[in-house]
N, C-alpha and C. Protein backbone atom coordinates (compact mmCIF):
# COMPACT_ATOMS: atom_id res chain seq x y z
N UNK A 1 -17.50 12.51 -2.87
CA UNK A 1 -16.48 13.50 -2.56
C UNK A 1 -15.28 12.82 -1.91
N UNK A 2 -14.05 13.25 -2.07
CA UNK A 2 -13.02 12.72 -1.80
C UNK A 2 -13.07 12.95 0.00
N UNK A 3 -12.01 12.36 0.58
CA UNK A 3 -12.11 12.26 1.88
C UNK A 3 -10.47 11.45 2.36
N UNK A 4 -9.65 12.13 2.24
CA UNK A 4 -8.22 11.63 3.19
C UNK A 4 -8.17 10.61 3.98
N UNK A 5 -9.20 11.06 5.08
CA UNK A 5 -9.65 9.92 6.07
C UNK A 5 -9.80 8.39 5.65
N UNK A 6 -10.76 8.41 4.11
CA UNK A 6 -10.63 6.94 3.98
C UNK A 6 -9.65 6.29 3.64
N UNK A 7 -8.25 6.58 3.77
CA UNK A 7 -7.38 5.89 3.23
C UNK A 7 -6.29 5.56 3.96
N UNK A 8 -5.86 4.45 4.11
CA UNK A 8 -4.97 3.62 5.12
C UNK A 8 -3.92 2.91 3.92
N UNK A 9 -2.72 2.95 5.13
CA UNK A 9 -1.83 1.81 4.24
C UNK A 9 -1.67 0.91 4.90
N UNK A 10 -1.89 -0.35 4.36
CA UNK A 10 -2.06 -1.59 4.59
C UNK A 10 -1.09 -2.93 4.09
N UNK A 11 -0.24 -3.37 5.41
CA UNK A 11 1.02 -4.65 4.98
C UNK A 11 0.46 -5.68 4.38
N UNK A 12 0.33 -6.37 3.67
CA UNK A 12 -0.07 -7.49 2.75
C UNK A 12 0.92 -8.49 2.55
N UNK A 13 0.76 -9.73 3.12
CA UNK A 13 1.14 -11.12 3.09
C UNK A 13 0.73 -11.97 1.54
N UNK A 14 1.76 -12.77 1.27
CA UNK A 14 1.04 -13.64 0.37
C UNK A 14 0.68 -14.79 1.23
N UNK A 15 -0.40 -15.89 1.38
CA UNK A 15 -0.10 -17.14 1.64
C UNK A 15 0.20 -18.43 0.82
N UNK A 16 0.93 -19.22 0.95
CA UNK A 16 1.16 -20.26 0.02
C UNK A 16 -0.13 -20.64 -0.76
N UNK A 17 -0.61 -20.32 -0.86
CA UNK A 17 -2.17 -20.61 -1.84
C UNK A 17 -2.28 -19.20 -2.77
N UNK A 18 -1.52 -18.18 -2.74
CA UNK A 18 -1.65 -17.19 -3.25
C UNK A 18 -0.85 -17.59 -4.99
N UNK A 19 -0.02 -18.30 -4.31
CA UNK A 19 0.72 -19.29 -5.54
C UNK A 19 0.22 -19.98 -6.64
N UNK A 20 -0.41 -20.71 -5.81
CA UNK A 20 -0.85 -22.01 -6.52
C UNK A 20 -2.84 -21.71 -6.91
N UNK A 21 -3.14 -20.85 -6.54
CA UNK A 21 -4.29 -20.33 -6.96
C UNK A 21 -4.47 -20.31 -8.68
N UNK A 22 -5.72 -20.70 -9.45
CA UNK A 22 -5.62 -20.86 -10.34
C UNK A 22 -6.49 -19.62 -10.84
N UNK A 23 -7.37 -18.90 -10.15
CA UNK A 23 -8.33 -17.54 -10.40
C UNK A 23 -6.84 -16.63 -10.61
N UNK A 24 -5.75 -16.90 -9.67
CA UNK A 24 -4.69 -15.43 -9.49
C UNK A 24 -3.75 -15.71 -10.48
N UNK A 25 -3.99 -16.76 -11.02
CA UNK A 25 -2.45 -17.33 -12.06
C UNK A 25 -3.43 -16.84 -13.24
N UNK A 26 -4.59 -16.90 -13.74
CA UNK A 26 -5.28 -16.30 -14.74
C UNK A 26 -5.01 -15.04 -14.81
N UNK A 27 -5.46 -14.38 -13.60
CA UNK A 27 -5.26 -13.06 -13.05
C UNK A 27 -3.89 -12.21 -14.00
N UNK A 28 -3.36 -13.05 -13.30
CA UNK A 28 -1.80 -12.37 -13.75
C UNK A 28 -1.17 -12.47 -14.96
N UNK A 29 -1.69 -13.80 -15.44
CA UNK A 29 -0.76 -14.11 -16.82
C UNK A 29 -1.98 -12.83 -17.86
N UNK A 30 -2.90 -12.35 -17.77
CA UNK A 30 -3.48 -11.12 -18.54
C UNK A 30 -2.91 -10.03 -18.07
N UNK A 31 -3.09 -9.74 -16.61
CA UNK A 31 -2.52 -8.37 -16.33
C UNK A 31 -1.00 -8.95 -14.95
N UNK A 32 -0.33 -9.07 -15.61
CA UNK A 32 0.48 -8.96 -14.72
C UNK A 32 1.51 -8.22 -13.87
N UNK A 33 0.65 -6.73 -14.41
CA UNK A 33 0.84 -5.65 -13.49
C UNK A 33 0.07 -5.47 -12.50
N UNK A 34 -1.29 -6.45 -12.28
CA UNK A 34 -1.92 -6.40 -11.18
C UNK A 34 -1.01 -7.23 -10.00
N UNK A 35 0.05 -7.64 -10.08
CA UNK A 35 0.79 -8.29 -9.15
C UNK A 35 1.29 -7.78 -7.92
N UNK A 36 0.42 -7.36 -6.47
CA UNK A 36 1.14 -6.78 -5.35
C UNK A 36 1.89 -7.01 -5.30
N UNK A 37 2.83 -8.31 -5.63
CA UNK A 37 4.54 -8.79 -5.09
C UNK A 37 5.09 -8.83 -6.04
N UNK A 38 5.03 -8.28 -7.23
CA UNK A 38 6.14 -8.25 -8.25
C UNK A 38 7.56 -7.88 -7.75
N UNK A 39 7.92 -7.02 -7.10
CA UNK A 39 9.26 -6.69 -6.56
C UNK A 39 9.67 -7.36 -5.65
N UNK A 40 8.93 -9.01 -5.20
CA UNK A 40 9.18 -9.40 -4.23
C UNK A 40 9.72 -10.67 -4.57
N UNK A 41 10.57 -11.96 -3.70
CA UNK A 41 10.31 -13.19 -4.32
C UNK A 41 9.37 -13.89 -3.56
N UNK A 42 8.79 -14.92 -4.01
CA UNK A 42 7.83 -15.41 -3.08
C UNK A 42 7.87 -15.44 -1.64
N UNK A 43 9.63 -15.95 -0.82
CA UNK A 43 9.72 -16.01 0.39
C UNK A 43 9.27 -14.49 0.57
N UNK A 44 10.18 -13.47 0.03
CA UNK A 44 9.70 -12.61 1.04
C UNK A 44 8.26 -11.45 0.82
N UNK A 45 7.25 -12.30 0.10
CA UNK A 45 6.22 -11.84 -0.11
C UNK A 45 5.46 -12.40 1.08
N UNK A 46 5.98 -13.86 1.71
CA UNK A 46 5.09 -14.32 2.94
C UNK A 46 6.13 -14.06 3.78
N UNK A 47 6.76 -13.47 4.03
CA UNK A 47 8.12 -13.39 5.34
C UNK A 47 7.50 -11.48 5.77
N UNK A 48 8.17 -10.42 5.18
CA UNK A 48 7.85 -9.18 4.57
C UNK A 48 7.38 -8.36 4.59
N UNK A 49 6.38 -9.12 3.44
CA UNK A 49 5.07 -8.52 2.79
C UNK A 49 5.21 -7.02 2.10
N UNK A 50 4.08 -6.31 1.68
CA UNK A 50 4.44 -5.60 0.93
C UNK A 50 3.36 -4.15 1.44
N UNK A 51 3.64 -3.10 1.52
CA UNK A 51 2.70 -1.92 2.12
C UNK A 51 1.95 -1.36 0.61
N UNK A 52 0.72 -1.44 0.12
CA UNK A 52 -0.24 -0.42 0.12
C UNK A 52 -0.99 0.08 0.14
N UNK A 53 -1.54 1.31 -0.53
CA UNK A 53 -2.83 2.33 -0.12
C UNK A 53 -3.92 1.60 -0.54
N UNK A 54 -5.20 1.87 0.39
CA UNK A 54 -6.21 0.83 0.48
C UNK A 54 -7.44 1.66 0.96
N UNK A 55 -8.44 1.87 0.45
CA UNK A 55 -9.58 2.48 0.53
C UNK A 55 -10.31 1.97 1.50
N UNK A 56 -10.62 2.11 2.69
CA UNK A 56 -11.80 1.66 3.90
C UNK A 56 -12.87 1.99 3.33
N UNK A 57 -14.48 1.19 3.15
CA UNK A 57 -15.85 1.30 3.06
C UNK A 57 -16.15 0.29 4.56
N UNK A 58 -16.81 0.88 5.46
CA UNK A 58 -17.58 -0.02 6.26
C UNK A 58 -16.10 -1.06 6.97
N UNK A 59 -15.77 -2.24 7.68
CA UNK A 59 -14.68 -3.10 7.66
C UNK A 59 -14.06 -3.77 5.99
N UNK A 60 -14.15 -3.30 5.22
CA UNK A 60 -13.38 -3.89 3.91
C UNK A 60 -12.91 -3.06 3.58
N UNK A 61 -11.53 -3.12 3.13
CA UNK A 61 -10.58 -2.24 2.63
C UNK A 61 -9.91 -2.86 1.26
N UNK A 62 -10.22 -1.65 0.25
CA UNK A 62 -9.85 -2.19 -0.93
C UNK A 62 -8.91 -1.53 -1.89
N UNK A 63 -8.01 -2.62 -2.77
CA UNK A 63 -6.70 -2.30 -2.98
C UNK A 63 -7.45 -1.55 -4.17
N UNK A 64 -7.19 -0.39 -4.70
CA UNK A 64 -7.32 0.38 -5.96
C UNK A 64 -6.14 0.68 -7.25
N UNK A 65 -4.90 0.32 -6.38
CA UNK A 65 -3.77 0.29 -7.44
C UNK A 65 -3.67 -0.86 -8.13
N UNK A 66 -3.61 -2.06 -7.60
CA UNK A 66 -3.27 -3.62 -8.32
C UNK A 66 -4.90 -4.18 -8.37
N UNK A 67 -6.08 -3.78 -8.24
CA UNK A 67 -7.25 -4.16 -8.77
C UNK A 67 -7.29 -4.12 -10.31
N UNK A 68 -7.67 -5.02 -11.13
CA UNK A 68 -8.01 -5.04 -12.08
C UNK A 68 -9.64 -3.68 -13.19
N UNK A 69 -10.36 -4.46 -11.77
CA UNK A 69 -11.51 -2.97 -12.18
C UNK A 69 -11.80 -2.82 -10.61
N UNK A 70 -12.93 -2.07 -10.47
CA UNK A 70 -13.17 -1.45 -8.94
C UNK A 70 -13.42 -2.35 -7.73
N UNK A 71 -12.97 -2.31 -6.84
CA UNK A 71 -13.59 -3.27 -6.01
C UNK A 71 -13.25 -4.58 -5.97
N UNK A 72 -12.10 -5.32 -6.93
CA UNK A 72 -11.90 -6.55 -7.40
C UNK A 72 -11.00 -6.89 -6.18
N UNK A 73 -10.18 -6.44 -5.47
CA UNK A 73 -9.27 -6.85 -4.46
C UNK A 73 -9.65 -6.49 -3.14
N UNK A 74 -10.10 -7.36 -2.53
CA UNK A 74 -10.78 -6.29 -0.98
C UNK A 74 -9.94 -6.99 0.36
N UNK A 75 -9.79 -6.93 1.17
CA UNK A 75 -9.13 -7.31 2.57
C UNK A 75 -9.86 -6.92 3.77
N UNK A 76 -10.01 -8.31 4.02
CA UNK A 76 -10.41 -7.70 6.26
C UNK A 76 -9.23 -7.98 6.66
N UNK A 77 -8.91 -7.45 7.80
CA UNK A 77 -7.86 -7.33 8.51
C UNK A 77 -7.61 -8.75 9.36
N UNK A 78 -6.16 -9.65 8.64
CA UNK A 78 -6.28 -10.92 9.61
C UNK A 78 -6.84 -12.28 8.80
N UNK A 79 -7.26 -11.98 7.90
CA UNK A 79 -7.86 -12.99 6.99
C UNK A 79 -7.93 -13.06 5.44
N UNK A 80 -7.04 -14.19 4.73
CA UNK A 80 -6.81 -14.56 3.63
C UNK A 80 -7.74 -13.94 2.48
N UNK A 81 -7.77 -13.43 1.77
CA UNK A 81 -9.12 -13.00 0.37
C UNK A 81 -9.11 -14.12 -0.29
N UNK A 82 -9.61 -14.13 -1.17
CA UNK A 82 -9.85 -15.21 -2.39
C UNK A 82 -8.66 -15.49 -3.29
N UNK A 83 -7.97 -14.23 -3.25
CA UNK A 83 -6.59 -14.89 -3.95
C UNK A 83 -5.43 -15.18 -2.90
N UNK A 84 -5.43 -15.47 -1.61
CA UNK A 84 -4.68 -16.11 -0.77
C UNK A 84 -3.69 -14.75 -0.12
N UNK A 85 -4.46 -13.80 -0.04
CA UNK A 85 -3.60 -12.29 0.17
C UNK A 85 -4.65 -12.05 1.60
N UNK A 86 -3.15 -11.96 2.50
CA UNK A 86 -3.79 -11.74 3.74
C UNK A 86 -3.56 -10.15 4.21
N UNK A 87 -4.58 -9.24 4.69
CA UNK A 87 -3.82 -8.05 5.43
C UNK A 87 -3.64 -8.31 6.51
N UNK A 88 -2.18 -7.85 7.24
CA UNK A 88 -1.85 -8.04 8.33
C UNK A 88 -1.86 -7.30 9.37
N UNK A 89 -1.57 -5.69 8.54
CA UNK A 89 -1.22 -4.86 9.43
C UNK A 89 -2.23 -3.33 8.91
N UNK A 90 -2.81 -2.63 9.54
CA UNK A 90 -3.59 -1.37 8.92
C UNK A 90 -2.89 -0.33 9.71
N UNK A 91 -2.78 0.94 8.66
CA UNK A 91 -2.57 2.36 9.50
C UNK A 91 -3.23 3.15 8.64
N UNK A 92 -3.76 4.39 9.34
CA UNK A 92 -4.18 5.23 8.82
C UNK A 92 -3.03 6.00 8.00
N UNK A 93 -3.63 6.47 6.95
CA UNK A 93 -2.67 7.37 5.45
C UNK A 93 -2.15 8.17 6.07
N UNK A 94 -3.05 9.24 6.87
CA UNK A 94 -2.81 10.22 7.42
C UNK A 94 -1.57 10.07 8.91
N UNK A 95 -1.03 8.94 9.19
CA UNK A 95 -0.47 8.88 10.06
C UNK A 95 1.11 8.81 9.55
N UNK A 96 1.07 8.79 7.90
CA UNK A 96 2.57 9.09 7.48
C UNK A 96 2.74 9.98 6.82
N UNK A 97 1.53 10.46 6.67
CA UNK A 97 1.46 11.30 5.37
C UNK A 97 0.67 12.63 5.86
N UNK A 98 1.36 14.12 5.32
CA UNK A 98 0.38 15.26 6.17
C UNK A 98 -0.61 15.57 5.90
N UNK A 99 -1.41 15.42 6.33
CA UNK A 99 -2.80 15.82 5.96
C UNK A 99 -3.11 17.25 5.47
N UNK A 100 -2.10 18.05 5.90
CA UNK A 100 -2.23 19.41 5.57
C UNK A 100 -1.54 19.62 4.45
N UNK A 101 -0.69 18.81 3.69
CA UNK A 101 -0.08 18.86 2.06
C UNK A 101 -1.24 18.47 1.05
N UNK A 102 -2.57 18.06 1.44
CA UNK A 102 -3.61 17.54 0.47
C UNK A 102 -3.71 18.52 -0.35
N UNK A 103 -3.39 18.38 -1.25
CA UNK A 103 -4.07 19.02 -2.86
C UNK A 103 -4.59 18.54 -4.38
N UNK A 104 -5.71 18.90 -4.06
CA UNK A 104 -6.21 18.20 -5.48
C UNK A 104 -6.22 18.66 -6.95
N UNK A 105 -5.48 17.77 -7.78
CA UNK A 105 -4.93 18.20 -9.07
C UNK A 105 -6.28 17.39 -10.24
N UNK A 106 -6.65 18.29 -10.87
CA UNK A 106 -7.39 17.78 -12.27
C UNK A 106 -6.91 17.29 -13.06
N UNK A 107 -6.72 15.59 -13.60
CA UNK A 107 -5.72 15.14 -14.51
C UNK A 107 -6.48 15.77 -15.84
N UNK A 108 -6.71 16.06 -16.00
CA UNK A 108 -7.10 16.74 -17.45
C UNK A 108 -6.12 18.24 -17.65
N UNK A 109 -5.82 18.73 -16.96
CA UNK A 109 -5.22 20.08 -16.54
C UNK A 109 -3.45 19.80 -16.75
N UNK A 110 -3.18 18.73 -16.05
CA UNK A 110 -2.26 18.24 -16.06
C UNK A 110 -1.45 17.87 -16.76
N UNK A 111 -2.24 17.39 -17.35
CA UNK A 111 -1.49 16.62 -19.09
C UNK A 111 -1.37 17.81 -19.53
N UNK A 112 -1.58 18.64 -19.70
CA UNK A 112 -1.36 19.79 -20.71
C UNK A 112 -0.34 21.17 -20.27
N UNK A 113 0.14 20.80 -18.69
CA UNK A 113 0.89 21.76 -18.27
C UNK A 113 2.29 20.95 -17.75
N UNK A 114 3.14 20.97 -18.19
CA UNK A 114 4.30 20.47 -18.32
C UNK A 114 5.22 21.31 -16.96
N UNK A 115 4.90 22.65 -16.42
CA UNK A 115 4.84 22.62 -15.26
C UNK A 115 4.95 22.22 -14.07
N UNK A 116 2.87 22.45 -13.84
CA UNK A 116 2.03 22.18 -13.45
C UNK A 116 2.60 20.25 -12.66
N UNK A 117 2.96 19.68 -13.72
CA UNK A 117 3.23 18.15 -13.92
C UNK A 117 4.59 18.00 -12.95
N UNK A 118 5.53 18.78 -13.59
CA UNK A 118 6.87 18.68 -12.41
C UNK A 118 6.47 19.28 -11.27
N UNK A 119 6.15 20.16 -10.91
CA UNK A 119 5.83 20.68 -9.69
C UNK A 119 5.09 19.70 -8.54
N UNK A 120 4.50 18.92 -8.87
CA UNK A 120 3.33 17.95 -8.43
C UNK A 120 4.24 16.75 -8.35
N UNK A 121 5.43 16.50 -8.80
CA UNK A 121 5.86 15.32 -8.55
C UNK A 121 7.11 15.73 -7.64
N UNK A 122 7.34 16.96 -7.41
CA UNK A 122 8.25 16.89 -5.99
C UNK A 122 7.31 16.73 -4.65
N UNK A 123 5.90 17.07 -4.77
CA UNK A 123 5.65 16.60 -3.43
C UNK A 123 5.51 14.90 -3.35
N UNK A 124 5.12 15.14 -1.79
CA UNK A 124 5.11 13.88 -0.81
C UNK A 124 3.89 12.67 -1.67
N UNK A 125 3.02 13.62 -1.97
CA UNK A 125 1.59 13.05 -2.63
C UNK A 125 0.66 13.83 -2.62
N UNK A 126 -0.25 13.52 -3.76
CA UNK A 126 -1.02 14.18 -3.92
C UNK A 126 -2.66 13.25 -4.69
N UNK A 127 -3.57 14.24 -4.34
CA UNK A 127 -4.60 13.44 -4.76
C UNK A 127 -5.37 14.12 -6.52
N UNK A 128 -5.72 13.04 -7.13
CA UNK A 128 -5.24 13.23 -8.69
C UNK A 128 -7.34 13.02 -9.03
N UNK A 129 -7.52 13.95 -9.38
CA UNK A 129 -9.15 14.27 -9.70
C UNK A 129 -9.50 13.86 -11.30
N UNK A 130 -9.86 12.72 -11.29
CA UNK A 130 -10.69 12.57 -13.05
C UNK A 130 -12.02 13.12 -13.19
N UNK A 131 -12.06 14.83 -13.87
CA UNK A 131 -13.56 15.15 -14.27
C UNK A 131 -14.33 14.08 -15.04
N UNK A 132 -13.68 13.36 -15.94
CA UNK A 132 -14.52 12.73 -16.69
C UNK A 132 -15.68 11.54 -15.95
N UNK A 133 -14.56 10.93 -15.01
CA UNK A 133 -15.19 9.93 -14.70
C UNK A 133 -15.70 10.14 -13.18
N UNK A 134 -15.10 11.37 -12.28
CA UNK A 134 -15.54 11.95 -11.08
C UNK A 134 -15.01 11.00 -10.10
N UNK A 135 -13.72 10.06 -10.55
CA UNK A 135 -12.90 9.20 -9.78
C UNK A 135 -11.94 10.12 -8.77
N UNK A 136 -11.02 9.64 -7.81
CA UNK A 136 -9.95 10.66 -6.98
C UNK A 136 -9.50 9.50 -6.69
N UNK A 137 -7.72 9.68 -6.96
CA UNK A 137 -6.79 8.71 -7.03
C UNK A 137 -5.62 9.36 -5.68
N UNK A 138 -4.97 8.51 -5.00
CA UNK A 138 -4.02 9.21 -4.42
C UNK A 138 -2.71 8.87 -5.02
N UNK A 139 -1.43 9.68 -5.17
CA UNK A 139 -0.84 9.34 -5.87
C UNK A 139 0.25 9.83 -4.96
N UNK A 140 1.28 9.00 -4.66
CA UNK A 140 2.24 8.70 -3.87
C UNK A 140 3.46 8.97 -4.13
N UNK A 141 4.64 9.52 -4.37
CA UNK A 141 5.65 10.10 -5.08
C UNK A 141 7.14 9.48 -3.88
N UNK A 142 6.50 9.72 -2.50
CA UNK A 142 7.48 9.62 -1.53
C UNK A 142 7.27 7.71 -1.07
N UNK A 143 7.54 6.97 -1.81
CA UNK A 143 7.60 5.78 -1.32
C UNK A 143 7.95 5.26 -0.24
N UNK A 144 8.97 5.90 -0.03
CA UNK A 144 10.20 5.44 1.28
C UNK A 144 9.53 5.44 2.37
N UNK A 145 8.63 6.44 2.15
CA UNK A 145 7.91 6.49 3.99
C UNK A 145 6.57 5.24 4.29
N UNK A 146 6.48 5.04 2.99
CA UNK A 146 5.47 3.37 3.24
C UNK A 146 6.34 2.82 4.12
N UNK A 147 7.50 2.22 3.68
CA UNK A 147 8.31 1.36 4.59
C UNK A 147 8.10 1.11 6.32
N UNK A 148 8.00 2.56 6.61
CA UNK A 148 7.69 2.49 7.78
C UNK A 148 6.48 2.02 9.01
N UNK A 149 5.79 1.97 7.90
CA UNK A 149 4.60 0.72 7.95
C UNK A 149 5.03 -0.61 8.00
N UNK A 150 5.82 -0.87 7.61
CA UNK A 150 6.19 -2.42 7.64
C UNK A 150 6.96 -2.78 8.69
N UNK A 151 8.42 -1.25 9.27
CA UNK A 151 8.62 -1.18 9.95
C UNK A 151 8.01 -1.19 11.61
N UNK A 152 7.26 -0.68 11.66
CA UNK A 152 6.40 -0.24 12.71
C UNK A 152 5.59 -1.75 13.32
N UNK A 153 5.05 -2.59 12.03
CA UNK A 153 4.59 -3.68 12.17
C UNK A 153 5.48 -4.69 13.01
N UNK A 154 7.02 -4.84 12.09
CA UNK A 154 7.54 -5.68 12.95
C UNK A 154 8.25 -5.42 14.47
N UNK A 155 8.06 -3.24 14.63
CA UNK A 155 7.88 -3.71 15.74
C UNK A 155 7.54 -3.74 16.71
N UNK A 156 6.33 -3.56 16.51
CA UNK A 156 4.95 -3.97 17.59
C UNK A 156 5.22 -5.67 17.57
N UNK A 157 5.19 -5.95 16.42
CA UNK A 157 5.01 -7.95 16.82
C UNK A 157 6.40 -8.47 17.68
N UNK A 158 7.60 -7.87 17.58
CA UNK A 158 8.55 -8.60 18.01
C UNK A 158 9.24 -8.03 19.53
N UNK A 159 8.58 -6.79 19.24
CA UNK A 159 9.38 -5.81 20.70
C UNK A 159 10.69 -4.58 20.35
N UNK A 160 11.06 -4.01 21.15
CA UNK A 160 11.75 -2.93 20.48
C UNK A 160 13.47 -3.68 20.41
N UNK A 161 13.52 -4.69 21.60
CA UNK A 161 14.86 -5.13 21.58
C UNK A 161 15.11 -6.06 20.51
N UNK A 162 14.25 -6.83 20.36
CA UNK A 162 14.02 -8.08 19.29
C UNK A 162 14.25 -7.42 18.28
N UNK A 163 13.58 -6.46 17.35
CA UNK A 163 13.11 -5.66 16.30
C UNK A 163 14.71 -5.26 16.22
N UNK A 164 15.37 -4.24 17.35
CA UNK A 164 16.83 -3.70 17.09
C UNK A 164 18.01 -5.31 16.84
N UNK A 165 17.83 -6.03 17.09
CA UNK A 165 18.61 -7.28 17.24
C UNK A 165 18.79 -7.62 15.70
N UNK A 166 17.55 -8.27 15.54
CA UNK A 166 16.86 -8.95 13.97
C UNK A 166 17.11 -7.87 13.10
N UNK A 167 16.05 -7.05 12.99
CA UNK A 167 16.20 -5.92 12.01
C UNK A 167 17.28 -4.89 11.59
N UNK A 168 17.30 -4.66 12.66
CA UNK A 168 18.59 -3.20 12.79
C UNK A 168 20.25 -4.01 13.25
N UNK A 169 19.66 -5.00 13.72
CA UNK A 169 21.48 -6.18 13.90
C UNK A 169 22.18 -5.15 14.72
N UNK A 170 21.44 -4.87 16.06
CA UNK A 170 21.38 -3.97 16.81
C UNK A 170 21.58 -4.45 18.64
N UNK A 171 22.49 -4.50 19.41
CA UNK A 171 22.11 -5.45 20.53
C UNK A 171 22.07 -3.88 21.18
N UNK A 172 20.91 -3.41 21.69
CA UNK A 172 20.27 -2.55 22.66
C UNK A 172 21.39 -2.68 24.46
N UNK A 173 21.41 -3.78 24.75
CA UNK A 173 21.72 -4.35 25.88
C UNK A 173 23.28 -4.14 25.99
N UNK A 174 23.71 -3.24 27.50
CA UNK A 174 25.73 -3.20 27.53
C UNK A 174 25.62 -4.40 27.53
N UNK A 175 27.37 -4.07 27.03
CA UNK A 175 28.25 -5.37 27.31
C UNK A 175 28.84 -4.93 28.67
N UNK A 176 28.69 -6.42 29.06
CA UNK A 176 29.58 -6.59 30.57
C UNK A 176 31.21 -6.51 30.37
């Protein structure tokens, strides 16, 4: 049964081995839509990084969008995976996203109501039900508010003045 709770969004680092990996260069040259950093360039895939939704079982959290089949991409928090992809940063889904907008849509239903289909893509997100296979997908429409995950990350690590300085090119502090 589906469950909101398990789902966090999660900042993702490349490390220089994420590169030069020869399992992830296979990886990609077949599916190279499994690529977390496609929109990125390498610097700022390890500078960055990139926010997404990530399924918690037990401490492993696993990527379900850029996995190849189930379970193929997993992350502990703080430490490199096998293809050189570190998670850095975890938040709960529910901490950007309302928990009280959850609605679950039958993709079988869907396809066939042209509706049904627009209506579902003005919200924030929604969670997307396969009868066939008894899978539940979350499906994300409002991107922009990931960001703030990444935001939030840098600034807890740097401080609020640092963060306004660097980031926002912001000096907090009067002038004398």
């Amino acid at each position: 049964m589906f469950n909101v709770d398990d789902y966090y969004l999660g900042l993702i680092f490349a490390t220089p081995s994420y590169f030069e990996n020869k399992l992830n260069y296979n990886r990609l040259l077949n599916y190279p839509e499994s690529n977390p950093f496609e929109c990125l360039t390498k610097e700022q895939s390890m500078i960055i990084g990139n926010v997404i939704l990530l399924k918690k079982e037990g401490d492993t959290y696993y990527d379900e969008e850029y996995s190849i089949f189930p379970k193929e991409i997993s992350y502990t928090l703080n430490k490199p995976n096998r293809l050189g992809i570190t998670l850095g940063y975890v938040k709960p889904f529910c901490e950007y996203y309302n928990k009280s907008e959850e609605e679950i849509f039958l993709q079988e239903e869907i396809i066939f109501d042209d509706e049904l289909f627009v209506n579902i893509l003005n919200k924030p997100w929604y969670v997307l039900y396969y009868g066939n296979s008894g899978d539940y997908y979350i499906v994300v429409n409002d991107v922009d508010t990931m960001d703030n995950v990444r935001n939030d990350f840098f600034r807890e690590l740097l401080g609020e003045e640092d963060f306004n300085k660097i980031v926002n090119h912001k000096n907090l502090q009067k002038k004398k």
